[in-house]
C-alpha atoms as a PDB file:
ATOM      1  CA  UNK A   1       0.000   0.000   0.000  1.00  0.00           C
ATOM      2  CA  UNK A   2       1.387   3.282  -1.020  1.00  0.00           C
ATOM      3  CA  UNK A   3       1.908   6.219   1.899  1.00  0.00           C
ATOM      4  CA  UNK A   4       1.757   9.914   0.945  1.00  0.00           C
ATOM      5  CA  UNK A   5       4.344  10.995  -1.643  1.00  0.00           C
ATOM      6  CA  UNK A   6       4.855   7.779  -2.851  1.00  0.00           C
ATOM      7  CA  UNK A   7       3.439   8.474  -6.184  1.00  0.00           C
ATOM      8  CA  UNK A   8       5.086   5.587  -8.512  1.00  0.00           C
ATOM      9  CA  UNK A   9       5.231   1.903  -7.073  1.00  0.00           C
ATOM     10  CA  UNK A  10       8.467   1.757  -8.120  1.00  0.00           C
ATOM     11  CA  UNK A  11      10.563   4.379  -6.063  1.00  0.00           C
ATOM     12  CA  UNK A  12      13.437   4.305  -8.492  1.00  0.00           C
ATOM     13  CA  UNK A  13      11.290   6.008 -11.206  1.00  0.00           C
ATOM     14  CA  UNK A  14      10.393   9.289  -9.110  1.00  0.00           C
ATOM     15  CA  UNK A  15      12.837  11.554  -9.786  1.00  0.00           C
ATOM     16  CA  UNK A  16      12.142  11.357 -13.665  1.00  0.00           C
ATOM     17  CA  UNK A  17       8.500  11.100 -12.504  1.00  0.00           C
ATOM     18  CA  UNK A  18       8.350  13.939 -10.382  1.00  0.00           C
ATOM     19  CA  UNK A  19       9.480  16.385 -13.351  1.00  0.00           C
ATOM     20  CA  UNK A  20       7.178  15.266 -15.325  1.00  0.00           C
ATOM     21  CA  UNK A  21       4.677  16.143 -12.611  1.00  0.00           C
ATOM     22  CA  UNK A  22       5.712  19.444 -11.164  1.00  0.00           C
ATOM     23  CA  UNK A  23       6.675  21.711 -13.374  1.00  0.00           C
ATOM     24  CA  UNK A  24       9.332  23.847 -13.176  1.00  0.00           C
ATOM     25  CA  UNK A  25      10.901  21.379 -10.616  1.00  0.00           C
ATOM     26  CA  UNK A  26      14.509  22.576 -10.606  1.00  0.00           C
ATOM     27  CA  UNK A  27      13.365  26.073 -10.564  1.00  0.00           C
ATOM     28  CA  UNK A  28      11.386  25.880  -7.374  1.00  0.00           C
ATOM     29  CA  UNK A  29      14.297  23.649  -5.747  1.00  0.00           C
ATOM     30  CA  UNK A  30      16.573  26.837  -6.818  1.00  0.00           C
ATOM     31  CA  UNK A  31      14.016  28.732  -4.785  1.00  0.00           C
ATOM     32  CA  UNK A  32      14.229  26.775  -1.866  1.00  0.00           C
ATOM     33  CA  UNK A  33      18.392  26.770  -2.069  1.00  0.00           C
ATOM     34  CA  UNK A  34      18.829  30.355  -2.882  1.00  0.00           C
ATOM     35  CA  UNK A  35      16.123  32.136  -0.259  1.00  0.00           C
ATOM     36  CA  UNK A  36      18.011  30.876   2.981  1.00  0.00           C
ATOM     37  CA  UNK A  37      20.615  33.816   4.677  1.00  0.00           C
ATOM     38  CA  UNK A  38      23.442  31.582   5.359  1.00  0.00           C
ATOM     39  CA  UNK A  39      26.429  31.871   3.569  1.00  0.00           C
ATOM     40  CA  UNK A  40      27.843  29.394   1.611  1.00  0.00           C
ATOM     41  CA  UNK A  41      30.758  28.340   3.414  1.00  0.00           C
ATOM     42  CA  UNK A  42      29.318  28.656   6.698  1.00  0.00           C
ATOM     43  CA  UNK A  43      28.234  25.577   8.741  1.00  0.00           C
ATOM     44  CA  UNK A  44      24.764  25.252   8.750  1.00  0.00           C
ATOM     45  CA  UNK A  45      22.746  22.242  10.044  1.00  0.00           C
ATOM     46  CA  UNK A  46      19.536  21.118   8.381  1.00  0.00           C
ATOM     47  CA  UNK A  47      16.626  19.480   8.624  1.00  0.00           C
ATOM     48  CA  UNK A  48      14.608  18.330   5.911  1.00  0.00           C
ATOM     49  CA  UNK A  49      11.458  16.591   5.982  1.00  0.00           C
ATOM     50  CA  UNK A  50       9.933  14.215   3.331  1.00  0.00           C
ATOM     51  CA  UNK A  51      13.869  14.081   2.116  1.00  0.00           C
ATOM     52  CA  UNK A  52      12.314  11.372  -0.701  1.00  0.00           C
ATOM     53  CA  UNK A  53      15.088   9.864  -2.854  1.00  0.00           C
ATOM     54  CA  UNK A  54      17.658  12.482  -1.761  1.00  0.00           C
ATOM     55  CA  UNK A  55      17.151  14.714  -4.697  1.00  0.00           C
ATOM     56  CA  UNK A  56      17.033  18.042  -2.423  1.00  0.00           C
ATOM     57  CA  UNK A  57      19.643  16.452  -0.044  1.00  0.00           C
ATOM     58  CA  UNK A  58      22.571  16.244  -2.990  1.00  0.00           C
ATOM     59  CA  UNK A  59      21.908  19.740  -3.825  1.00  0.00           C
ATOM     60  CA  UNK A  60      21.843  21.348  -0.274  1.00  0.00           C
ATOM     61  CA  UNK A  61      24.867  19.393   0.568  1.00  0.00           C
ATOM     62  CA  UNK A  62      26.155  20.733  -2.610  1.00  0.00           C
ATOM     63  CA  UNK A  63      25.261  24.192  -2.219  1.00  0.00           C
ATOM     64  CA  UNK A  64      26.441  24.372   1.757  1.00  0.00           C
ATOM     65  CA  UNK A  65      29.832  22.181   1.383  1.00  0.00           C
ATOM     66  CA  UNK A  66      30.151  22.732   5.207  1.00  0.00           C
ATOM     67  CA  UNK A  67      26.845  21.987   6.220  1.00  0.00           C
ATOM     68  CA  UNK A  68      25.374  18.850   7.537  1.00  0.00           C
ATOM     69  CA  UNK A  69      21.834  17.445   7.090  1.00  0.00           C
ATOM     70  CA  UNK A  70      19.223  15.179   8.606  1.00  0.00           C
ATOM     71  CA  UNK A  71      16.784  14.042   6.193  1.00  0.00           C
ATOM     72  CA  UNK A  72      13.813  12.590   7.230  1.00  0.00           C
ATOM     73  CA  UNK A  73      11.162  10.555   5.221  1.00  0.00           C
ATOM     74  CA  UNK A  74       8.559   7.625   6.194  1.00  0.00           C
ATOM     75  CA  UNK A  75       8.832   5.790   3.054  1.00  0.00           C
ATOM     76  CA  UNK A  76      11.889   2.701   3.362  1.00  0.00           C
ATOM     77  CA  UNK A  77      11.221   2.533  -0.507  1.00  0.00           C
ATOM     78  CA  UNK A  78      12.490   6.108  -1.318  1.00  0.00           C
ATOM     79  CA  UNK A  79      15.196   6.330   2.110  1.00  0.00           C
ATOM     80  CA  UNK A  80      16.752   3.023  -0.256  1.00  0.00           C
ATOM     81  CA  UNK A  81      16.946   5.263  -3.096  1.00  0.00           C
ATOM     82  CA  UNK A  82      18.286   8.158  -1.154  1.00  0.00           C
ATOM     83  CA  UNK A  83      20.958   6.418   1.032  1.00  0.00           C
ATOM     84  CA  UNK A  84      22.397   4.970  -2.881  1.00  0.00           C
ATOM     85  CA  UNK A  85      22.681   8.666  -3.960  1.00  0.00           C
ATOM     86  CA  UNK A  86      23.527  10.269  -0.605  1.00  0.00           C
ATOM     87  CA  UNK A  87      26.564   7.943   0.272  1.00  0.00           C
ATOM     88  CA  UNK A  88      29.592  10.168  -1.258  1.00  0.00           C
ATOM     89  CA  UNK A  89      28.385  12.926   1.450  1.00  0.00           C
ATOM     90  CA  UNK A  90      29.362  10.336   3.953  1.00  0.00           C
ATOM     91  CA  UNK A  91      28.741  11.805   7.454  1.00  0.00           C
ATOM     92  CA  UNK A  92      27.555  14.943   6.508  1.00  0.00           C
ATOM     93  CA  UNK A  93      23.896  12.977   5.891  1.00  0.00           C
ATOM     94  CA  UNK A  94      21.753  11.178   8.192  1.00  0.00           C
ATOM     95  CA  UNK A  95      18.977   9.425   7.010  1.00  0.00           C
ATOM     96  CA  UNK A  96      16.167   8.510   9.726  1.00  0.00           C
ATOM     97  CA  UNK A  97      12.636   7.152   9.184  1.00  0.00           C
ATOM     98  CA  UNK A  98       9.717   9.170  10.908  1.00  0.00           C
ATOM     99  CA  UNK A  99       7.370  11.305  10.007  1.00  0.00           C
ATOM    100  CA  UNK A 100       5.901  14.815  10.564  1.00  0.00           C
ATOM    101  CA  UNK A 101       4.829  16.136  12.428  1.00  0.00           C
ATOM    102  CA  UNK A 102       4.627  13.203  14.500  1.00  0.00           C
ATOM    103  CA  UNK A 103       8.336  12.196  15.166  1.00  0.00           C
ATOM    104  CA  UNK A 104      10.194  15.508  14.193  1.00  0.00           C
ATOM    105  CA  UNK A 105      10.981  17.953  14.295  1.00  0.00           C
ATOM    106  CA  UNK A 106      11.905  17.999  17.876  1.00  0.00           C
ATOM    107  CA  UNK A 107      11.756  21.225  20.210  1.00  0.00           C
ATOM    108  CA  UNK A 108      15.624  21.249  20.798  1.00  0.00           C
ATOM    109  CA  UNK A 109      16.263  25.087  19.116  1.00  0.00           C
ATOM    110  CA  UNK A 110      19.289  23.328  17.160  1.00  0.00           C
ATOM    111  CA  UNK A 111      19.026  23.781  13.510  1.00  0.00           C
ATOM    112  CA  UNK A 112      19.617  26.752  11.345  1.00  0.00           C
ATOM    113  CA  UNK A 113      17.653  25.642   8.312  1.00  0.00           C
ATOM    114  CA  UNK A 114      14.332  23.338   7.914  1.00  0.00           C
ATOM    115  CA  UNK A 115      13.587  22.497   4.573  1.00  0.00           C
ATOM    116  CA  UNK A 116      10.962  20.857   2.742  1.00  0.00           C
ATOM    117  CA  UNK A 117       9.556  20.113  -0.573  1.00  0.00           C
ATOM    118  CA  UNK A 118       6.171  18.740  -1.798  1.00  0.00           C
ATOM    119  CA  UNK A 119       5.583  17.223   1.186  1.00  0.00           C
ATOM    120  CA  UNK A 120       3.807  19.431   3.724  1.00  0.00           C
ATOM    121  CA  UNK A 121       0.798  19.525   1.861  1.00  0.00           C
ATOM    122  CA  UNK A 122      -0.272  15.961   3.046  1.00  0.00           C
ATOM    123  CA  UNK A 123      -0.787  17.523   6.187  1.00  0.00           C
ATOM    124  CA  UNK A 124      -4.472  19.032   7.083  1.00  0.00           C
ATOM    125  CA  UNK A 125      -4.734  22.267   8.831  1.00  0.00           C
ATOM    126  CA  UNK A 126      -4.283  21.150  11.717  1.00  0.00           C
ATOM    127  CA  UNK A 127      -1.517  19.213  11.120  1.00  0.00           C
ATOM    128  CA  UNK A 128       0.370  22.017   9.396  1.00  0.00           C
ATOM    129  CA  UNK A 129      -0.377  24.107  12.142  1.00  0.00           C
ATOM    130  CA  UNK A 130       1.359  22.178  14.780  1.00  0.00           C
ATOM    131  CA  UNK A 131       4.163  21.019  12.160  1.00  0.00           C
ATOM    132  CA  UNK A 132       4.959  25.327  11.780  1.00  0.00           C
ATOM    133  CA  UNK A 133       4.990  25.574  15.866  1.00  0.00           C
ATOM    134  CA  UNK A 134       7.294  22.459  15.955  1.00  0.00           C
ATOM    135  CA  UNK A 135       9.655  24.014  13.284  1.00  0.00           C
ATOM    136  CA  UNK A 136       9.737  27.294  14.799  1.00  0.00           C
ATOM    137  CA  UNK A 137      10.891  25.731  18.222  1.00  0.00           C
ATOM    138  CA  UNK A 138      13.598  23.651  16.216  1.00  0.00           C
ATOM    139  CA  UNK A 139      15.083  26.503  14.856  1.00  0.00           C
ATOM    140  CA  UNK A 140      18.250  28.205  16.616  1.00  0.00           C
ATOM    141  CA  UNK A 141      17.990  31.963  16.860  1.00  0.00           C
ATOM    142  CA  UNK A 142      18.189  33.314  13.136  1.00  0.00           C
ATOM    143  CA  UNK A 143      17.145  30.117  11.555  1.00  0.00           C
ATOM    144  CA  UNK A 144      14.761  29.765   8.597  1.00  0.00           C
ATOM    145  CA  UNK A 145      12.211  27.836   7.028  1.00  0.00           C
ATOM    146  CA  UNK A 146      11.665  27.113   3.626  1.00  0.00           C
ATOM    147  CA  UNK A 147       8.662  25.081   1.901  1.00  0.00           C
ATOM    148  CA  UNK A 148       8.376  24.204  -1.681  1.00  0.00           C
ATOM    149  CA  UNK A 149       4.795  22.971  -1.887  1.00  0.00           C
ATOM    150  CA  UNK A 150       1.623  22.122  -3.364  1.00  0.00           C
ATOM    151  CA  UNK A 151      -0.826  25.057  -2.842  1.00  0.00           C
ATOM    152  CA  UNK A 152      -4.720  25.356  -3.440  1.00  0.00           C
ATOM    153  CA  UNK A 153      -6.669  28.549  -4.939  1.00  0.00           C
ATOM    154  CA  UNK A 154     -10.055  29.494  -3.334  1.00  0.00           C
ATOM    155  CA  UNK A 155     -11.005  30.075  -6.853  1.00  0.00           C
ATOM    156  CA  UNK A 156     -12.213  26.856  -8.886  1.00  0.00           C
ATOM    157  CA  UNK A 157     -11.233  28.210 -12.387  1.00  0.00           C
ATOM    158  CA  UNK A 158      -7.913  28.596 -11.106  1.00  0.00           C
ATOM    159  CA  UNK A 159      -8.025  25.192  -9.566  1.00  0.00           C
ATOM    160  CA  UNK A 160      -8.984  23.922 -12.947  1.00  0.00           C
ATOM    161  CA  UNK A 161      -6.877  25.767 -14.737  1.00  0.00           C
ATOM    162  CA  UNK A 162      -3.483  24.441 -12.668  1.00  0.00           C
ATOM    163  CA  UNK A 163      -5.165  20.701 -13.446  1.00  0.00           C
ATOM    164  CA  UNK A 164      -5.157  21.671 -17.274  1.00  0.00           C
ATOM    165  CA  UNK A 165      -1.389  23.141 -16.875  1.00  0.00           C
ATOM    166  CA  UNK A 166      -0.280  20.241 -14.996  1.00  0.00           C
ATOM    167  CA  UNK A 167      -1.448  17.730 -18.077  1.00  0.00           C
ATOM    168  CA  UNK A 168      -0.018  19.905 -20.553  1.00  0.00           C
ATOM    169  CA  UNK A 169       3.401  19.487 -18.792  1.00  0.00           C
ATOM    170  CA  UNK A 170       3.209  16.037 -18.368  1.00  0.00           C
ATOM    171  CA  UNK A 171       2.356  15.358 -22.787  1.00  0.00           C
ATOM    172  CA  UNK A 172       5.424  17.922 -23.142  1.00  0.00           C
ATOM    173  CA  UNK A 173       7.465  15.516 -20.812  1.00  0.00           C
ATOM    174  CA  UNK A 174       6.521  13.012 -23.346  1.00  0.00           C
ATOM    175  CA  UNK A 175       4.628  10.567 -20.929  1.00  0.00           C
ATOM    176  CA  UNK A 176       1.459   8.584 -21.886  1.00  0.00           C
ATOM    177  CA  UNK A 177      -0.706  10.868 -20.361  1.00  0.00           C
ATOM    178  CA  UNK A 178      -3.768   8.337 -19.396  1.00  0.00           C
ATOM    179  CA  UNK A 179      -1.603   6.163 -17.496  1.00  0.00           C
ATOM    180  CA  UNK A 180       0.552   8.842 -16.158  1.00  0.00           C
ATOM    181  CA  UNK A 181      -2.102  10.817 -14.886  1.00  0.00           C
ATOM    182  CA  UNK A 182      -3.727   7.669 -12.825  1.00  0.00           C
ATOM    183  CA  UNK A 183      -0.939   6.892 -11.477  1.00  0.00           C
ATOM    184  CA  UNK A 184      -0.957  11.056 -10.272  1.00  0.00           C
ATOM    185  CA  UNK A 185      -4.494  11.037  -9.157  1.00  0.00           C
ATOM    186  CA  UNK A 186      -4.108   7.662  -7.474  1.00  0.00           C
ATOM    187  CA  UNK A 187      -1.703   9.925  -4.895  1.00  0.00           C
ATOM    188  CA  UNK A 188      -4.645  12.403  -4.532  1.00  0.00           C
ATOM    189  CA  UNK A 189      -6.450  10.704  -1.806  1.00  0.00           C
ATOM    190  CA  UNK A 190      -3.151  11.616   0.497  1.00  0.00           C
ATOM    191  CA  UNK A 191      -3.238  15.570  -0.529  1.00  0.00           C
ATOM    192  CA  UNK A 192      -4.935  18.011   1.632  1.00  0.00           C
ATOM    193  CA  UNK A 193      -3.757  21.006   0.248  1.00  0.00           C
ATOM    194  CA  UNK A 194      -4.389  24.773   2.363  1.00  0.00           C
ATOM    195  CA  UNK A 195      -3.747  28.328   0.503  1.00  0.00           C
ATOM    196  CA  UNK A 196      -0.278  30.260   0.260  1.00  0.00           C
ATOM    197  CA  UNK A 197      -2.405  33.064   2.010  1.00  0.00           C
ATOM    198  CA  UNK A 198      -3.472  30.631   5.072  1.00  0.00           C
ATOM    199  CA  UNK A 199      -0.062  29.039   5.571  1.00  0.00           C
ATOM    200  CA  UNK A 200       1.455  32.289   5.742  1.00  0.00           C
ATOM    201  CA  UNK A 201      -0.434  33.592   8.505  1.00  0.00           C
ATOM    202  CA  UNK A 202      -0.312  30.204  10.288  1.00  0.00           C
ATOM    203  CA  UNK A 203       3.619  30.887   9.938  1.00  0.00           C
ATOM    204  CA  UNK A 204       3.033  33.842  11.928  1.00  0.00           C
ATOM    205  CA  UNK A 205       1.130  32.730  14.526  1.00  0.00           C
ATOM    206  CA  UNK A 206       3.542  30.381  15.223  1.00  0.00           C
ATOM    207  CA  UNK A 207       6.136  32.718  16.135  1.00  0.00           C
ATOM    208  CA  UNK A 208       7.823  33.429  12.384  1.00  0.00           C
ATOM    209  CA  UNK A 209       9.234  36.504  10.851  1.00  0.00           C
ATOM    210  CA  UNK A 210       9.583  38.400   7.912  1.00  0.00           C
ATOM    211  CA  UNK A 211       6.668  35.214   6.316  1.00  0.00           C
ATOM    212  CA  UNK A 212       6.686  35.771   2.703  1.00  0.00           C
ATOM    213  CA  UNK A 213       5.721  33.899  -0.419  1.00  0.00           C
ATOM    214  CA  UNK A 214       9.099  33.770  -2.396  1.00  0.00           C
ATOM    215  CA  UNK A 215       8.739  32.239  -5.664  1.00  0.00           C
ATOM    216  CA  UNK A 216       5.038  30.645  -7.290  1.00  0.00           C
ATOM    217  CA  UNK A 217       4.010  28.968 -10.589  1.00  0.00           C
ATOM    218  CA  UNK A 218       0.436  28.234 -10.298  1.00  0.00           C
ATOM    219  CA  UNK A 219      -0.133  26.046  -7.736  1.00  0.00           C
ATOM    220  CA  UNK A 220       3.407  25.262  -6.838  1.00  0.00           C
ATOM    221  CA  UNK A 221       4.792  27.598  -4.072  1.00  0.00           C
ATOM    222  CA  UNK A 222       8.266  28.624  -2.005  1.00  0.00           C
ATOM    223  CA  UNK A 223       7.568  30.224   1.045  1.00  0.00           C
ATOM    224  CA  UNK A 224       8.664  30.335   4.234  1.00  0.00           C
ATOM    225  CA  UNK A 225       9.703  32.856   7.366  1.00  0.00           C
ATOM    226  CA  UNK A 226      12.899  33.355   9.884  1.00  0.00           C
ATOM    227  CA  UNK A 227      13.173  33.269  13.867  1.00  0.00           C
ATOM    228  CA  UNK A 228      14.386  36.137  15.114  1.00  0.00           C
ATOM    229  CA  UNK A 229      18.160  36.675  16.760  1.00  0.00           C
END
């Protein structure tokens, strides 16, 4: 039985998959590595939840060659796939199994970045709501959060017209778009997602500052907020 996020059966097929899915996928993990303050040659520990196959993990270990992360992610099919491409990092990666809000983050004020991408939105309000106050009290002084995520529009034409965009991408990707799209919809009945406008002000009642929405292509979505000094 699949558990949210695992789209495709077969876990080594989801990184093509997932660009064929989201579009602009690089871009908006671009977004995600370029919004955070910290220098690049500055140690910075990370969390990142719903790691998946490691994708995100490479490049933030890439980006930060100082830094160290713990990525987190209840699926044993993708942590297989991530701890094949994660293993040149050697100790600089932990993998763990858990999931979120559930078993982390944990209140310990320790790291200076949480990350996460197209993941959160499994979550229902409430569930997002106590996954932002657990990040927030993870966070050292000065730490951020950054989401790449799934978003939903209040409007229905909008709604409809992401749907329509989302097909289009996938034909362009040159994937049988029947199949392709079942296989997509089949991962629906996990997705709860909230609006960028909701999320941000739950980001502020939890305690965040400076909550903005960073980067957006329909309903895909960076955002995220810092805790103050």
């Amino acid at each position: 039985m699949k558990k949210p996020g695992e789209v495709f059966a077969d876990a080594s097929v989801y990184d093509p998959g997932i660009e064929a899915i989201v579009p602009r996928y690089d871009e908006l993990h671009d977004t995600i590595l370029n919004a955070p303050p910290h220098d690049r040659d500055e140690p910075v520990s990370v969390l990142e939840l719903g790691a998946g196959t490691g994708e995100l993990t490479t490049k933030l270990l890439t980006r930060f060659p100082e830094s160290e992360v713990l990525a987190v992610d209840h699926s044993d099919r993708m942590l297989e796939q991530a701890e094949r491409k994660l293993a040149t990092f050697g100790d600089r990666v932990a993998l763990e199994s858990g999931a979120f809000p559930d078993d982390y983050p944990r209140a310990d004020g320790e790291y200076d970045l949480v990350v996460s991408s197209l993941a959160v939105h499994h979550l229902d309000e409430a569930g997002k709501r106590d996954l932002f106050d657990d990040i927030y009290d993870s966070l050292a002084p000065g730490g951020w959060f950054i989401n790449g995520d799934v978003i939903r529009f209040d409007a229905p034409h909008l709604e409809t017209l992401s749907g329509d965009m989302i097909e289009n991408w996938v034909r362009s990707k040159g994937w049988e778009e029947s199949e392709f799209m079942d296989e997509w919809e089949a991962s629906d009945d996990y997705d709860d997602p909230s609006t960028l406008t909701d999320q941000l002000v739950w980001l502020r009642e939890s305690g965040f500052e400076a909550v903005t929405s960073i980067w957006q292509y329909y309903n895909f979505a960076v955002y995220g907020g810092g805790k103050s000094e």
